[in-house]
C-alpha atoms as a PDB file:
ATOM      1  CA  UNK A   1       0.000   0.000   0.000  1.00  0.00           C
ATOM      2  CA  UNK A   2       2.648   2.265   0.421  1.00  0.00           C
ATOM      3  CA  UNK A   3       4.293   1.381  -2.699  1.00  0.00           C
ATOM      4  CA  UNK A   4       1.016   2.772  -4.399  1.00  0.00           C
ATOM      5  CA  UNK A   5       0.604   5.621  -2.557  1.00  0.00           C
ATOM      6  CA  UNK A   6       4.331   7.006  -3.469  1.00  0.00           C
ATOM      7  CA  UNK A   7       3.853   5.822  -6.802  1.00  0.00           C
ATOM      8  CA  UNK A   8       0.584   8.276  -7.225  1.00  0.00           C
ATOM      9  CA  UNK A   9       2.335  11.031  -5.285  1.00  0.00           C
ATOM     10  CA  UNK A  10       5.389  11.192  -7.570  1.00  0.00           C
ATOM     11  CA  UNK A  11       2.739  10.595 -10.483  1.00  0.00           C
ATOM     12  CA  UNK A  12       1.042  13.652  -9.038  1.00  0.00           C
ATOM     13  CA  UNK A  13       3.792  15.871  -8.941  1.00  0.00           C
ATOM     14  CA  UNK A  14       5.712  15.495 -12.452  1.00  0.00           C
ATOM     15  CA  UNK A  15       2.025  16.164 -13.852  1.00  0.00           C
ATOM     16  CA  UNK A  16       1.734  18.902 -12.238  1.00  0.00           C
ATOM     17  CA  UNK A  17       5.705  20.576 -12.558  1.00  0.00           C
ATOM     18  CA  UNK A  18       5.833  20.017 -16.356  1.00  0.00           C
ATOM     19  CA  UNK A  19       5.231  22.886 -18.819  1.00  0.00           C
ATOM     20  CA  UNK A  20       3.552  22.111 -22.230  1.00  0.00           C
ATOM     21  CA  UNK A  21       5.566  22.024 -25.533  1.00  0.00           C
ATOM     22  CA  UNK A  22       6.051  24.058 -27.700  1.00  0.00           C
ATOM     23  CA  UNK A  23       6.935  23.551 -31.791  1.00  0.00           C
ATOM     24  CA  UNK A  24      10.101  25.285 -32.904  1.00  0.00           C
ATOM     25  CA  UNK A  25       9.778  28.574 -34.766  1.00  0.00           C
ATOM     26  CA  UNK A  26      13.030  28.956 -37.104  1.00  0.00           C
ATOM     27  CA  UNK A  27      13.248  30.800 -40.390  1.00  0.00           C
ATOM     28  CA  UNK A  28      15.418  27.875 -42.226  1.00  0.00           C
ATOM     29  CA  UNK A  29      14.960  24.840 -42.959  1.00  0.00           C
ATOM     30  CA  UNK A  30      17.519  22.026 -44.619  1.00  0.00           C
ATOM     31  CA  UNK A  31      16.298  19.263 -46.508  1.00  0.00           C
ATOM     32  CA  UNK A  32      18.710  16.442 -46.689  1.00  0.00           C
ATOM     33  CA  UNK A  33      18.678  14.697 -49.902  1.00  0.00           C
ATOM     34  CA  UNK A  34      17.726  17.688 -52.100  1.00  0.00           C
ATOM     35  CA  UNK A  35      14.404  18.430 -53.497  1.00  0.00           C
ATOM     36  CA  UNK A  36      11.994  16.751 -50.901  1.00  0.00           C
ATOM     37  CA  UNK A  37      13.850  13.757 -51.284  1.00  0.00           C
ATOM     38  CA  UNK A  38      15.075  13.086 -47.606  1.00  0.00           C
ATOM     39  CA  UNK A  39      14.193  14.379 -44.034  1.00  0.00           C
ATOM     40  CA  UNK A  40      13.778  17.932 -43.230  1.00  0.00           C
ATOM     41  CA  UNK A  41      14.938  19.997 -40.608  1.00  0.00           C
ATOM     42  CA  UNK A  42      13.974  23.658 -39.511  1.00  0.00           C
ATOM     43  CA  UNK A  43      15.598  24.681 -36.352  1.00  0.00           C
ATOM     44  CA  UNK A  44      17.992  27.082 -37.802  1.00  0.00           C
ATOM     45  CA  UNK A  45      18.042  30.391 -37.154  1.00  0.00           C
ATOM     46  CA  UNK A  46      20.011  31.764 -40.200  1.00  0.00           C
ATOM     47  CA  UNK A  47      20.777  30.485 -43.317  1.00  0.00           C
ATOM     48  CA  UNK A  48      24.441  30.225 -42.290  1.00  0.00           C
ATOM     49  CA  UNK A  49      23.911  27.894 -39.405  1.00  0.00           C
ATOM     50  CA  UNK A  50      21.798  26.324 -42.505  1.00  0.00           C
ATOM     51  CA  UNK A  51      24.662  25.753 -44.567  1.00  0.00           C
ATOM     52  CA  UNK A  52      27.325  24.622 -41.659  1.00  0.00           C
ATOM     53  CA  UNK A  53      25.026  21.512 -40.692  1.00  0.00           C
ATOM     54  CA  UNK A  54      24.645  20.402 -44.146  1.00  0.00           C
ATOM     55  CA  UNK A  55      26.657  17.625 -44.810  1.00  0.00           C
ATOM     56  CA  UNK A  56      27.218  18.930 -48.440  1.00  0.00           C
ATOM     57  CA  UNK A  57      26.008  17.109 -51.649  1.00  0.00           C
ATOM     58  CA  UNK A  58      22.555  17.377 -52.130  1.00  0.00           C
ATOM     59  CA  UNK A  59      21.333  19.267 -49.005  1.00  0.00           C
ATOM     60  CA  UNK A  60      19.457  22.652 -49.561  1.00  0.00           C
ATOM     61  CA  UNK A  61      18.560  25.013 -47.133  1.00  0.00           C
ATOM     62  CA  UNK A  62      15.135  26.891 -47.671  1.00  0.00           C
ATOM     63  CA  UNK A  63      12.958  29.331 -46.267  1.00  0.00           C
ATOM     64  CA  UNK A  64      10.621  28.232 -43.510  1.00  0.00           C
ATOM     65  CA  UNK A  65       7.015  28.520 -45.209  1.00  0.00           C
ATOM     66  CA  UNK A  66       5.641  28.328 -41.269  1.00  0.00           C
ATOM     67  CA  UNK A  67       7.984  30.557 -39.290  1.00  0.00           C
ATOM     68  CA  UNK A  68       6.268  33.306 -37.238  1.00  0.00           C
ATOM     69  CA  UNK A  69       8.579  35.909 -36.198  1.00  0.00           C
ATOM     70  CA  UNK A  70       7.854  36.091 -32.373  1.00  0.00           C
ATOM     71  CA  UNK A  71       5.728  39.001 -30.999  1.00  0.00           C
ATOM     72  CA  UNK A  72       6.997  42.629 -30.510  1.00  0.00           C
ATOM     73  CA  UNK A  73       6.897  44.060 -27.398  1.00  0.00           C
ATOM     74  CA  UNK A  74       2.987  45.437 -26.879  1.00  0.00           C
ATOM     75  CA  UNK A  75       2.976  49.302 -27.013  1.00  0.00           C
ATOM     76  CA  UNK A  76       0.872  51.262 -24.312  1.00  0.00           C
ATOM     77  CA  UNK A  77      -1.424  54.080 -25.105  1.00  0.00           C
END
């Protein structure tokens, strides 16, 4: 019984300490393999970090078609 009841307690408190995700919002994206032929990845912040993590060959880096540019700050009147 006590087994349970520390199993339900430490149940109880990662539910209620972890924060919900969030998708990444990056303006670059490299596609491995060339045109849409391989995995894509957009977590890069500039087209130079882009271009480093390609492994060469076929890789492209493109434009993000779902990047958001975060929020400016809110102006008062």
């Amino acid at each position: 019984m006590r087994y349970l009841s520390f199993v339900l307690v430490c149940i109880g408190v990662v539910a209620g300490t972890t924060a919900p995700a969030h998708a990444q919002n990056y303006p670059w994206c490299l596609i491995y393999g060339g045109d849409g032929g391989g995995a894509q990845n957009c977590g890069f912040s500039t087209y130079q970090q882009c271009m480093a993590t390609s492994a060469g060959g076929s890789d492209i880096c493109i434009r993000n078609n779902w990047y958001q540019p975060p929020a400016g700050p809110s102006r008062r009147r």
